[in-house]
Protein backbone atom coordinates (compact mmCIF):
# COMPACT_ATOMS: atom_id res chain seq x y z
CA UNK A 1 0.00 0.00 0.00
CA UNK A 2 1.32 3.49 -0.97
CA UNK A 3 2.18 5.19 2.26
CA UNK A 4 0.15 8.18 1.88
CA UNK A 5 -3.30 6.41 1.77
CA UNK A 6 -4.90 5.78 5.28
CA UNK A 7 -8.17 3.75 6.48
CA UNK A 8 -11.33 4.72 5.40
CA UNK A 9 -11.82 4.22 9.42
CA UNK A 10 -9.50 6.87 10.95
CA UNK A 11 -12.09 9.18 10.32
CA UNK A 12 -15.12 8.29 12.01
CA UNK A 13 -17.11 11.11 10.92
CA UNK A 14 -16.19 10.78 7.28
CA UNK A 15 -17.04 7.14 7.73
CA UNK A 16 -20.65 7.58 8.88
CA UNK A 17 -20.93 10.44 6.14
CA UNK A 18 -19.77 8.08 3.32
CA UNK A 19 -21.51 5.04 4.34
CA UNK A 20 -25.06 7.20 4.40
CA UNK A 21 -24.33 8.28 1.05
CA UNK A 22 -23.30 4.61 0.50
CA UNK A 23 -26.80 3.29 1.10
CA UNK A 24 -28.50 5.93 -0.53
CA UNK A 25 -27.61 5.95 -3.94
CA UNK A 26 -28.09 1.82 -3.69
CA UNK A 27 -30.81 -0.67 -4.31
CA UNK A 28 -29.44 -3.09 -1.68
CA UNK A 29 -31.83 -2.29 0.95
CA UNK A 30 -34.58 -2.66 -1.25
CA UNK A 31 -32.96 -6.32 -2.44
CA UNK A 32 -32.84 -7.78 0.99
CA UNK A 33 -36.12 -6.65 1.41
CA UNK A 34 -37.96 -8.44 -1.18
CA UNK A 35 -36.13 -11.19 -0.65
CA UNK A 36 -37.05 -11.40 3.53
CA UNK A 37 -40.74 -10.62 1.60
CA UNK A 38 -40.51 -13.80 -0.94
CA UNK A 39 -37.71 -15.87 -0.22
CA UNK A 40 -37.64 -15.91 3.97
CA UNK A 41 -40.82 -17.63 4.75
CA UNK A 42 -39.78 -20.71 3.22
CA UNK A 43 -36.61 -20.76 4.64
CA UNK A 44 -37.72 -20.34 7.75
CA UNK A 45 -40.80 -22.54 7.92
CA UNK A 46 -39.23 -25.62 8.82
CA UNK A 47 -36.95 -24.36 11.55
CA UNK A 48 -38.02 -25.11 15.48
CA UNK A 49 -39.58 -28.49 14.42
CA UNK A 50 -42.87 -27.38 16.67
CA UNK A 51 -40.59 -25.97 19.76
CA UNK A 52 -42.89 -23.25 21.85
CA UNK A 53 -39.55 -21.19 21.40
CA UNK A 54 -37.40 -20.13 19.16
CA UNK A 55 -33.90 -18.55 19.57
CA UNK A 56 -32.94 -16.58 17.09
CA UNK A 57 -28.68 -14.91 16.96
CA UNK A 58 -28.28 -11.24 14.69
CA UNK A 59 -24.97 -10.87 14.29
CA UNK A 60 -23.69 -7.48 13.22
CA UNK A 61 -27.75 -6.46 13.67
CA UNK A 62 -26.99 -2.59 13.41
CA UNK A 63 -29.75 -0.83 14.27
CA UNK A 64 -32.82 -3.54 14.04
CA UNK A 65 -34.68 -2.74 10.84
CA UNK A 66 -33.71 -6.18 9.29
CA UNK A 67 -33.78 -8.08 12.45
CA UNK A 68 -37.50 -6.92 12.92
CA UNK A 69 -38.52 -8.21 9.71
CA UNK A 70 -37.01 -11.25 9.95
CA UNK A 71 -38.80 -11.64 13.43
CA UNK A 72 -42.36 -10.69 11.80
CA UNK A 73 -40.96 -13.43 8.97
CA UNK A 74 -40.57 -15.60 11.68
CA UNK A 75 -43.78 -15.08 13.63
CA UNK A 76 -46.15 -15.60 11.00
CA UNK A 77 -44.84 -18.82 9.99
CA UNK A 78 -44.86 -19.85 13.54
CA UNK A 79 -47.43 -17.88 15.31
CA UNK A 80 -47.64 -18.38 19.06
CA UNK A 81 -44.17 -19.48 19.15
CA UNK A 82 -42.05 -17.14 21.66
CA UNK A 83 -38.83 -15.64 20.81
CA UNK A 84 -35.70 -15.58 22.60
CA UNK A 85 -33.51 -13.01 20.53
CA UNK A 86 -30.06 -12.40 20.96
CA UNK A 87 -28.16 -9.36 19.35
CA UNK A 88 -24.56 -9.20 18.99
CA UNK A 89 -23.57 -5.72 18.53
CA UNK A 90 -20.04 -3.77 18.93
CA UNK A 91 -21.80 -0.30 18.69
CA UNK A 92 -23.34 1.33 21.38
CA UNK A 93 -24.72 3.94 19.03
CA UNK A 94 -26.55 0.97 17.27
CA UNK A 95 -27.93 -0.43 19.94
CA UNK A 96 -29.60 2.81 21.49
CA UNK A 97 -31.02 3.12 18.17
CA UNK A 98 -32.33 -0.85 17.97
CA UNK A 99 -34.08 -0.29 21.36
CA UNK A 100 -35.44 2.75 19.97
CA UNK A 101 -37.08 1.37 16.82
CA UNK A 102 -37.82 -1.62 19.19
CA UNK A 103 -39.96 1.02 21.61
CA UNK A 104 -42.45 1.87 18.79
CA UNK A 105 -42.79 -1.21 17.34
CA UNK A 106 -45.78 -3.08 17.82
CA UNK A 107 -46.34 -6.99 17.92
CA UNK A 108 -43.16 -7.57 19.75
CA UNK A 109 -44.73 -9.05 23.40
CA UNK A 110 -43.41 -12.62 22.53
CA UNK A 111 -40.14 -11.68 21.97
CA UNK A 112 -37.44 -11.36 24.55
CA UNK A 113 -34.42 -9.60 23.16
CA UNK A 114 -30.70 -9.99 24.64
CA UNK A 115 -27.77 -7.64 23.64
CA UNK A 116 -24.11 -8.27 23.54
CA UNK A 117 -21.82 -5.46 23.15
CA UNK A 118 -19.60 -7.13 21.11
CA UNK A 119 -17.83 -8.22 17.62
CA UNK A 120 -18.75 -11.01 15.68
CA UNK A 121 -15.19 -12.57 16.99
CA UNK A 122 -15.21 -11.33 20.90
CA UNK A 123 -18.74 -13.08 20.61
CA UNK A 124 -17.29 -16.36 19.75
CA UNK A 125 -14.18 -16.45 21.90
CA UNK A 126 -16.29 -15.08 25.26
CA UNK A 127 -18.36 -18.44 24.15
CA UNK A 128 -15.82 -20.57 23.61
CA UNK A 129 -13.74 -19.60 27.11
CA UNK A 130 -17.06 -19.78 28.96
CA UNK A 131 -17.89 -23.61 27.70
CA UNK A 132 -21.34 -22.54 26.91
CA UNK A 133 -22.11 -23.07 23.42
CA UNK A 134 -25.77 -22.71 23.50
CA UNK A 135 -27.66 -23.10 20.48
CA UNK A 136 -29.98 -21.26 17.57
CA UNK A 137 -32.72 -22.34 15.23
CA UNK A 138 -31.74 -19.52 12.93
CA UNK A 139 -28.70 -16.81 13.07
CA UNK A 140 -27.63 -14.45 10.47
CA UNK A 141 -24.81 -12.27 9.01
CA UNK A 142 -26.37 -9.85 7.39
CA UNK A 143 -23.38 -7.84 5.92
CA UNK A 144 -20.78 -8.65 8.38
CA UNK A 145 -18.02 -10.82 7.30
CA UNK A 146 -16.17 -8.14 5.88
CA UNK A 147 -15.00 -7.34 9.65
CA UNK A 148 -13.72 -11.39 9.83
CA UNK A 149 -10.61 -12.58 10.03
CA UNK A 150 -10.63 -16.03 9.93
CA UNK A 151 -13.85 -16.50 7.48
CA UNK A 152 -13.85 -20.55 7.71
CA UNK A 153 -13.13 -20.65 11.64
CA UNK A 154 -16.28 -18.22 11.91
CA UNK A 155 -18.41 -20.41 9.86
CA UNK A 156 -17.36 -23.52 11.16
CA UNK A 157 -17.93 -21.86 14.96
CA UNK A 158 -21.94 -20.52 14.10
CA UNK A 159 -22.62 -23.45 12.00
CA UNK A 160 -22.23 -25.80 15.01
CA UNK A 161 -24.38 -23.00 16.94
CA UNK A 162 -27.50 -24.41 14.95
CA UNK A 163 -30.25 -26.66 16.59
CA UNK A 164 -31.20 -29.84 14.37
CA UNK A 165 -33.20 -28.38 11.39
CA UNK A 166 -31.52 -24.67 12.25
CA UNK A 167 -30.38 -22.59 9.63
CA UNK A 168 -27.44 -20.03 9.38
CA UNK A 169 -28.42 -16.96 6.65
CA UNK A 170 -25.30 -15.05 5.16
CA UNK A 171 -25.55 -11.76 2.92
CA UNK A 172 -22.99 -9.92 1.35
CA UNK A 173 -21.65 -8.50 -1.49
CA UNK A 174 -21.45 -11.48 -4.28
CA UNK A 175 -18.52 -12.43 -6.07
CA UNK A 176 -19.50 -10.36 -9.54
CA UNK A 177 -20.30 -7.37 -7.86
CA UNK A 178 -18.13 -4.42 -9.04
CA UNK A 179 -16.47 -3.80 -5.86
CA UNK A 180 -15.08 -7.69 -5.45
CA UNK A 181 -13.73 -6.81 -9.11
CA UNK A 182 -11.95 -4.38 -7.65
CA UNK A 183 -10.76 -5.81 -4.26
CA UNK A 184 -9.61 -8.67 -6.42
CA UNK A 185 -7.74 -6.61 -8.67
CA UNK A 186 -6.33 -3.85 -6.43
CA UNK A 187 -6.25 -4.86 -2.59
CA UNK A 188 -3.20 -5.09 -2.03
CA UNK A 189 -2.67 -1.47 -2.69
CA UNK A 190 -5.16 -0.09 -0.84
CA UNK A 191 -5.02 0.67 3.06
CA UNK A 192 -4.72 -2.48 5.20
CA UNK A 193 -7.08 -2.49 7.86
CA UNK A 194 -7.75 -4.64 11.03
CA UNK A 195 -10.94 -4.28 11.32
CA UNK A 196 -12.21 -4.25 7.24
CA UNK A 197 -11.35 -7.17 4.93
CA UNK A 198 -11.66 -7.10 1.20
CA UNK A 199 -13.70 -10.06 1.09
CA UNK A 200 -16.99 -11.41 -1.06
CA UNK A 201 -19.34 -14.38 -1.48
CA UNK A 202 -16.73 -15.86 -3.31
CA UNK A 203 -14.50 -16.61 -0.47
CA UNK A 204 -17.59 -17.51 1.79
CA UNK A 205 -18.76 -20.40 -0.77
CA UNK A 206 -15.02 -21.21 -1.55
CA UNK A 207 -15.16 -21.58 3.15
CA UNK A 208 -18.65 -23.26 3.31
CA UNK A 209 -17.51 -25.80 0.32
CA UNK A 210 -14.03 -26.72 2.12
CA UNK A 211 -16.36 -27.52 5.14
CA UNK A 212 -18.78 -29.97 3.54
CA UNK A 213 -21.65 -27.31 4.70
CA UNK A 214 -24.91 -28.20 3.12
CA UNK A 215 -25.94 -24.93 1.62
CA UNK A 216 -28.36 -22.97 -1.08
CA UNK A 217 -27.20 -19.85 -2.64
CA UNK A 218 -28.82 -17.00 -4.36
CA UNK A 219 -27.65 -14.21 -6.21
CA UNK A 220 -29.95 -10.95 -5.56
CA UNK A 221 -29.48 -8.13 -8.16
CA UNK A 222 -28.72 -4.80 -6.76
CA UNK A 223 -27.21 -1.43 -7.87
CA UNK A 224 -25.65 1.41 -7.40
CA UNK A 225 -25.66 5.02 -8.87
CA UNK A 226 -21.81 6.43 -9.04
CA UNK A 227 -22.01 9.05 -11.44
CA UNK A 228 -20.85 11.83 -8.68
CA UNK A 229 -17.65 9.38 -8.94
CA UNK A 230 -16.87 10.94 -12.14
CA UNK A 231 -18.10 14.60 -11.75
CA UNK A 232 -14.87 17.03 -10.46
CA UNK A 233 -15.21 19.06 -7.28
CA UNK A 234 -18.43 16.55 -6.05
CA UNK A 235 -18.48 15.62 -2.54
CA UNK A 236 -20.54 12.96 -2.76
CA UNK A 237 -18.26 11.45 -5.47
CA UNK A 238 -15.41 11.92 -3.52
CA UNK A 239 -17.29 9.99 -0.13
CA UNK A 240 -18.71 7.44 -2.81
CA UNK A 241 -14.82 6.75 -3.94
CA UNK A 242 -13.71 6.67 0.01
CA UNK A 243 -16.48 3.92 0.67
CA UNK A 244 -16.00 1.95 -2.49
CA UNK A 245 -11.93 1.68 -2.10
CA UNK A 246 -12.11 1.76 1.92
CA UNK A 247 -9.57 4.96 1.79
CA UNK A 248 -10.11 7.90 3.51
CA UNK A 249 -10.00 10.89 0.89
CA UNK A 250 -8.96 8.46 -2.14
CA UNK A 251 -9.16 10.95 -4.77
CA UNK A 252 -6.89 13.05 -3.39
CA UNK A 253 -4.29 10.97 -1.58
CA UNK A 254 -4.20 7.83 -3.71
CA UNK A 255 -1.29 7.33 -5.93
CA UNK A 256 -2.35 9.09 -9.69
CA UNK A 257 -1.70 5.50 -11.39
CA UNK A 258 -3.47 4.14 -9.09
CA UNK A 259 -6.70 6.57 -9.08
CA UNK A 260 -6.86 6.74 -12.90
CA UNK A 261 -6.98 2.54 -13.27
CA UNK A 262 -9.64 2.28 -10.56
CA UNK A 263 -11.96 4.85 -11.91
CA UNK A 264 -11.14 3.36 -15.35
CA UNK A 265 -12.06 -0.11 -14.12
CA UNK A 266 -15.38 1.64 -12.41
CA UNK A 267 -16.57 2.31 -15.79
CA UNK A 268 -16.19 -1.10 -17.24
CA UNK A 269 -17.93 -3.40 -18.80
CA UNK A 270 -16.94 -5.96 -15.92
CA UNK A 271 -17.95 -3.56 -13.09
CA UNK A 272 -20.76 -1.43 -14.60
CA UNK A 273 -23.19 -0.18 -17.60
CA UNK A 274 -24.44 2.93 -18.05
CA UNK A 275 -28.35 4.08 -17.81
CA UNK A 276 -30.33 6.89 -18.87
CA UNK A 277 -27.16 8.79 -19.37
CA UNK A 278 -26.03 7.45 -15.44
CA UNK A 279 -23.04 4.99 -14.59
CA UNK A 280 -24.66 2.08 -12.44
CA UNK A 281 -21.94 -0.29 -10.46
CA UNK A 282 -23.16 -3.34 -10.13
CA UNK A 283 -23.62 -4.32 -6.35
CA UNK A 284 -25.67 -7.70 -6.71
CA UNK A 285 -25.64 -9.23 -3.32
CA UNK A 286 -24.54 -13.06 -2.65
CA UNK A 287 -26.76 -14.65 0.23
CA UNK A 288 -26.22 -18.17 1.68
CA UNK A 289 -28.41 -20.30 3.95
CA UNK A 290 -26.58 -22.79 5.74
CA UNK A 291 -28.98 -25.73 6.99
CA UNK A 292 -27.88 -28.00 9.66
């Protein structure tokens, strides 16, 4: 990595700023949610073999919108079951907000919710010391993995967290979306990070299939509006770039070589098209459901 360039991370403010504009100009949200809408209920129907409770682990859960639809998922295909959910999440931010959104929510009396201030990873270890390696009929990683080291260890570890018939639901960015193009092509010159790796779905099947896990895949199609990318002097270009590359400032502190082949590879065929006169990245989303 050129020495100039630094983590997208050292700035927290520009992070937030970035990642807002990040989901904005995308369809992912709207992806996930039609397929929790079409695809969920099945998945979930045969989970809890016709337990009176269910206990359900959100890893990375953020602030709850997804983990509330999976729980209204997972109520009407069991209704009258209680819920026993747990949350594992590093930000306290997050969670203020999750309690929040939880607080004028209706239809939640059934369910009991648990947080845990924690990473994925200081999730697993506290588990591990402790000896007490309790068990879920459905957990899910809902945009997470990029923050894992060890990808196989971590699926190994929550795939032997799931109760017979229990499933294990992974989303993230697939391995043709126009960013893993990128991170393929160009990680190793761009800011190393502890806490952010430059992974996709293709490393997670490439972890489940090493591990014999019995697993379905899908491919959702999602998008992503970078024009800004290309327009001089735009801010929300310039945040767009930061998020996309994990750099902080990328445009201005990233090597020229190395800032003319990456917006040159933004604009191909391999990472995008172009639309009613706008440059759409394609951001199609892998998601895997592990079944024990």
């Amino acid at each position: 990595m050129e020495s100039s360039m630094r983590s997208l991370y050292v700035d927290k403010s520009r992070y937030v700023e970035a990642f807002r504009l990040y989901v904005k100009t995308s369809t992912e949200h709207r992806s996930m949610q039609k397929f929790i809408d079409s695809q969920l209920p099945e998945i979930i129907s045969s989970i809890g073999d016709g337990k009176r409770t269910l206990n359900i682990l959100g890893i990375g859960s953020g602030s709850g919108e997804i983990d509330l639809q999976i729980i209204s998922k997972i109520q009407a295909s069991h209704p009258g079951v209680r819920i026993n959910n747990d949350i594992v999440e590093p930000s306290e931010e997050q969670i203020l907000n999750y309690k929040e959104l939880i607080a004028r929510t209706p239809g939640l009396d059934n369910v009991t919710f648990t947080w845990h201030k924690k990473t994925c990873q200081e999730y697993e270890s506290d588990i591990t010391q402790e000896g007490q390696h309790r068990k879920y009929d459905f957990i899910h990683m809902i945009q997470v993995l990029y923050y894992v080291k060890e990808i196989r260890a971590t699926l190994e570890f929550y795939s032997s967290c799931l109760e017979p018939n229990g499933k294990l639901l992974i989303a993230l960015l697939s391995g043709h979306s126009g960013c893993s193009v990128l991170w393929k092509k160009y990680g190793s010159r761009l800011p190393p990070n502890d806490l952010y790796m430059y992974i996709s779905g293709a490393e997670v099947e490439e972890a489940l299939s090493s591990l014999g896990a019995k697993y379905k895949k899908y491919e959702l199609e999602s998008y992503r509006d970078i024009t800004e990318c290309f327009v001089e002097g735009s801010r929300t270009g310039e945040l767009l770039l930061d998020f996309l590359t994990e750099t902080c400032d990328f445009k201005k502190n990233a090597p020229p070589d190395l800032r003319d082949q990456i917006l040159a590879d933004l604009q191909s065929p391999a990472c995008s098209s172009t639309r009613n006169g706008k440059l759409i990245l394609k951001n199609s989303i892998g998601v895997f459901v592990v079944e024990e």
